[in-house]
C-alpha atoms as a PDB file:
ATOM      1  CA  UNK A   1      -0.560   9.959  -9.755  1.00  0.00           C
ATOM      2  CA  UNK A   2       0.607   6.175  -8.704  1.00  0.00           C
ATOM      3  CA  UNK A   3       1.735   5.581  -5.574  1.00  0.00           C
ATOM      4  CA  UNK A   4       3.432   2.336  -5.223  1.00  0.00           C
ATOM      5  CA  UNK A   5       3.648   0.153  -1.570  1.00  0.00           C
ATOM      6  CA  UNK A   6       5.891  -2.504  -1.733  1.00  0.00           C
ATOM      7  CA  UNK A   7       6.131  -4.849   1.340  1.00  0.00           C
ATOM      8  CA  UNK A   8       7.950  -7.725   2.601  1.00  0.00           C
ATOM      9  CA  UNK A   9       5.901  -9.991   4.344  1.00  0.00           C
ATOM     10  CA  UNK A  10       7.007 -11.648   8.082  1.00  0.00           C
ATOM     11  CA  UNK A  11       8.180 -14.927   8.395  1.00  0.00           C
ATOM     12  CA  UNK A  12       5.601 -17.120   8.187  1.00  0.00           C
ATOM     13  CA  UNK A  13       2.604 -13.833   7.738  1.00  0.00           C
ATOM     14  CA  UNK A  14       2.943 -13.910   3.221  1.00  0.00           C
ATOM     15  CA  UNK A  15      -0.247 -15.682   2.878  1.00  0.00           C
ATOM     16  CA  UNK A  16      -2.373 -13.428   5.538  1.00  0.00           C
ATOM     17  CA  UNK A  17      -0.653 -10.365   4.037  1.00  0.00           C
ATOM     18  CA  UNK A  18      -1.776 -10.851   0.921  1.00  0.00           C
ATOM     19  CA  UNK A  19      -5.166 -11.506   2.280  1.00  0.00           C
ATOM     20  CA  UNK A  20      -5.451  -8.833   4.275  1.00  0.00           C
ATOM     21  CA  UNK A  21      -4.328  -6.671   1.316  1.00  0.00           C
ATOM     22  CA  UNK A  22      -6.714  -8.315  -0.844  1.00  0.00           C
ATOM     23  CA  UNK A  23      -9.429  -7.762   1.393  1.00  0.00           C
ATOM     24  CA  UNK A  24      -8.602  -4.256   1.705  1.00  0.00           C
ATOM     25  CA  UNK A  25      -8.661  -3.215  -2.136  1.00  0.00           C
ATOM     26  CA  UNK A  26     -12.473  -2.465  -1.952  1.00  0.00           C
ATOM     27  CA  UNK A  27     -12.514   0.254   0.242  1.00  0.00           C
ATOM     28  CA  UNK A  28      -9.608   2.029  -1.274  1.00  0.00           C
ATOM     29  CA  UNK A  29     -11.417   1.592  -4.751  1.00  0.00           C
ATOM     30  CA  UNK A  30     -14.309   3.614  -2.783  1.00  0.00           C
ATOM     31  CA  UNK A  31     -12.510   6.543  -1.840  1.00  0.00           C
ATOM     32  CA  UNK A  32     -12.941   9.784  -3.711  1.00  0.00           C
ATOM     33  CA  UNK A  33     -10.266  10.605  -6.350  1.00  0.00           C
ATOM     34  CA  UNK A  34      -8.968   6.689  -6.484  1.00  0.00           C
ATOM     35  CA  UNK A  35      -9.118   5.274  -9.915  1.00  0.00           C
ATOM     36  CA  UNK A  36      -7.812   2.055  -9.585  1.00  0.00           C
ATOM     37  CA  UNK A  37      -5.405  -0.459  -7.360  1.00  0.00           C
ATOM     38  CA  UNK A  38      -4.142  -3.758  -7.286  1.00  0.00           C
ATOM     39  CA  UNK A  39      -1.996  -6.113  -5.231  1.00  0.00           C
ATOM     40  CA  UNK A  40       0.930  -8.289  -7.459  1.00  0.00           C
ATOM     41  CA  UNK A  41       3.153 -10.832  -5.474  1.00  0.00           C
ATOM     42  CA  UNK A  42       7.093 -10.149  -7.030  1.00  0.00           C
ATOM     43  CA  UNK A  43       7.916 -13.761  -8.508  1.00  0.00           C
ATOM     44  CA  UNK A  44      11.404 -13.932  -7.534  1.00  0.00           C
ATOM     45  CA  UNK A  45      10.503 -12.879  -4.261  1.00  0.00           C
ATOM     46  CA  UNK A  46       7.401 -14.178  -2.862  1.00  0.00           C
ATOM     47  CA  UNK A  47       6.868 -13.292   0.364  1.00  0.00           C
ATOM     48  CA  UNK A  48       7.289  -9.184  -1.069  1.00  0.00           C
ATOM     49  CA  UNK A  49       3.720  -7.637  -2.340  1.00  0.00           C
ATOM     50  CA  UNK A  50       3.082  -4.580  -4.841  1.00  0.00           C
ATOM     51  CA  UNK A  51       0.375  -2.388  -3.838  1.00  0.00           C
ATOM     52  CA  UNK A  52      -0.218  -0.531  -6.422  1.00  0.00           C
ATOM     53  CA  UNK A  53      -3.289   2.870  -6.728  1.00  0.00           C
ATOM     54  CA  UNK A  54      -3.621   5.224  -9.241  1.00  0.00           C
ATOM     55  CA  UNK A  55      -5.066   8.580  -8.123  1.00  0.00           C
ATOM     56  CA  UNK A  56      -6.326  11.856  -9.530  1.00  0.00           C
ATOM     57  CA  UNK A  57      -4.679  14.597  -6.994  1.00  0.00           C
ATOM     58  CA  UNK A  58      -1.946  13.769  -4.727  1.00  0.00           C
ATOM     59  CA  UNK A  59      -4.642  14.981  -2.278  1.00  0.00           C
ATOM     60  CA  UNK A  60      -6.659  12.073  -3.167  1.00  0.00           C
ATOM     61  CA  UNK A  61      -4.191  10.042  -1.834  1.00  0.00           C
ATOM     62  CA  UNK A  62      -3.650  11.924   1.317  1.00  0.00           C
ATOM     63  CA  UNK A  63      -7.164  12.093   2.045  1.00  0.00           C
ATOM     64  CA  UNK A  64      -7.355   7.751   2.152  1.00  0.00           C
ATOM     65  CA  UNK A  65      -4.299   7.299   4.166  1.00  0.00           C
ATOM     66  CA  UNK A  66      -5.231   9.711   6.553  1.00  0.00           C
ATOM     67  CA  UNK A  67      -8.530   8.545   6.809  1.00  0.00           C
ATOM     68  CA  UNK A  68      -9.391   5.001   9.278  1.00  0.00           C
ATOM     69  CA  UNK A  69      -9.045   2.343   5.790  1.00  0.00           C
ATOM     70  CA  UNK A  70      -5.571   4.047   5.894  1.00  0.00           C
ATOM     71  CA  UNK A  71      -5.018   3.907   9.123  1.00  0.00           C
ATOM     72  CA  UNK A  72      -6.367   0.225   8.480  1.00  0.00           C
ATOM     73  CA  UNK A  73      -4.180  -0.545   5.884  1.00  0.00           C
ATOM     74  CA  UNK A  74      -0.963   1.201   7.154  1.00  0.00           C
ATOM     75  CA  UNK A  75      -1.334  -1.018  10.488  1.00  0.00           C
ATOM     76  CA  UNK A  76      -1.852  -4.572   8.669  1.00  0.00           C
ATOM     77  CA  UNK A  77       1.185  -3.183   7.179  1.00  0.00           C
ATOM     78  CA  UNK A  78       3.169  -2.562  10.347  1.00  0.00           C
ATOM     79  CA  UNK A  79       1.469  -5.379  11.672  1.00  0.00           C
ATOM     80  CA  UNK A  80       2.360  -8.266   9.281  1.00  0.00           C
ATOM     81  CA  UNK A  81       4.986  -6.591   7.233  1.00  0.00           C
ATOM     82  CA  UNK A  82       8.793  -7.027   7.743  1.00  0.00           C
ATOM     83  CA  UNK A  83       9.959  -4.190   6.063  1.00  0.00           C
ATOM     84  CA  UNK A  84       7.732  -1.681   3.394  1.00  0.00           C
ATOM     85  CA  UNK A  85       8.225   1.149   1.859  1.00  0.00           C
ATOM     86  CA  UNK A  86       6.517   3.391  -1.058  1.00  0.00           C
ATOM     87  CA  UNK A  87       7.230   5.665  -4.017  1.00  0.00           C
ATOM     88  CA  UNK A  88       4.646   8.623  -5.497  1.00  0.00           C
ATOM     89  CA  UNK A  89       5.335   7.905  -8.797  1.00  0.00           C
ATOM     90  CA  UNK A  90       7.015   5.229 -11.184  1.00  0.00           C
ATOM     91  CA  UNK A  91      10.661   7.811 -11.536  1.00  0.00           C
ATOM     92  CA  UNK A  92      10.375   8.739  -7.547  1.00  0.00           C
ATOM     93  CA  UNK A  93      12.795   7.519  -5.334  1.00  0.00           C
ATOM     94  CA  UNK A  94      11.611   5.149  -2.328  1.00  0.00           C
ATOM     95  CA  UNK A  95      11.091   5.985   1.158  1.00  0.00           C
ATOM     96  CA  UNK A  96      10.692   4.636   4.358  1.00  0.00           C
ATOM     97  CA  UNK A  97       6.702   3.553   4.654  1.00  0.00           C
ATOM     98  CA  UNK A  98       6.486   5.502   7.827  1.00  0.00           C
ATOM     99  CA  UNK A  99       7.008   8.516   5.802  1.00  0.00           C
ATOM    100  CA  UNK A 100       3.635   7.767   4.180  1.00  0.00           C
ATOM    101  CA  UNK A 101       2.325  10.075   6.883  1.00  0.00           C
ATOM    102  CA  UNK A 102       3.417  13.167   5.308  1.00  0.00           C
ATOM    103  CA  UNK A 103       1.242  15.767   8.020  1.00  0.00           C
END
């Protein structure tokens, strides 16, 4: 399963956003059930990041954003994002990021 964070960076925050996403790849590479992620900047726009994490369960998935490096990762988000949101799979529609919570 993919699940695909796309967020829009605040005025003046792209460059620390895409650190801060950077720097938090390792960890979610660590967590059981992830099998691979990656951060792409969109070309036409900038300041907007991909996040993007293949998993093996939906679960998986859960599991890291409910545990602190998602909580970690959802508030540099909220922190130094404009505007995100996220999609389960490629054909999925998206939805507001603070629906990321799911429980």
């Amino acid at each position: 399963m993919t699940v695909t964070i796309e967020v829009k960076a605040q005025s003046g925050k792209t460059q620390e956003l895409y650190q801060t996403l950077q720097a938090l790849l390792p960890t979610m590479r660590d967590e059981k059930g992830c099998r691979d992620c990656r951060v792409s900047r969109d070309v036409e726009a900038g300041e907007v990041f991909l996040l993007f994490s293949d998993w093996e369960l939906k679960g998986s998935f859960e599991g890291y954003i409910h545990s602190e490096n998602g909580r970690v990762l959802l508030g540099a988000i909220k922190l130094l994002g404009e505007s995100a949101r996220f999609r389960m799979s490629s054909d999925a529609r998206w939805k507001e990021i603070g629906a990321v919570t799911f429980k």
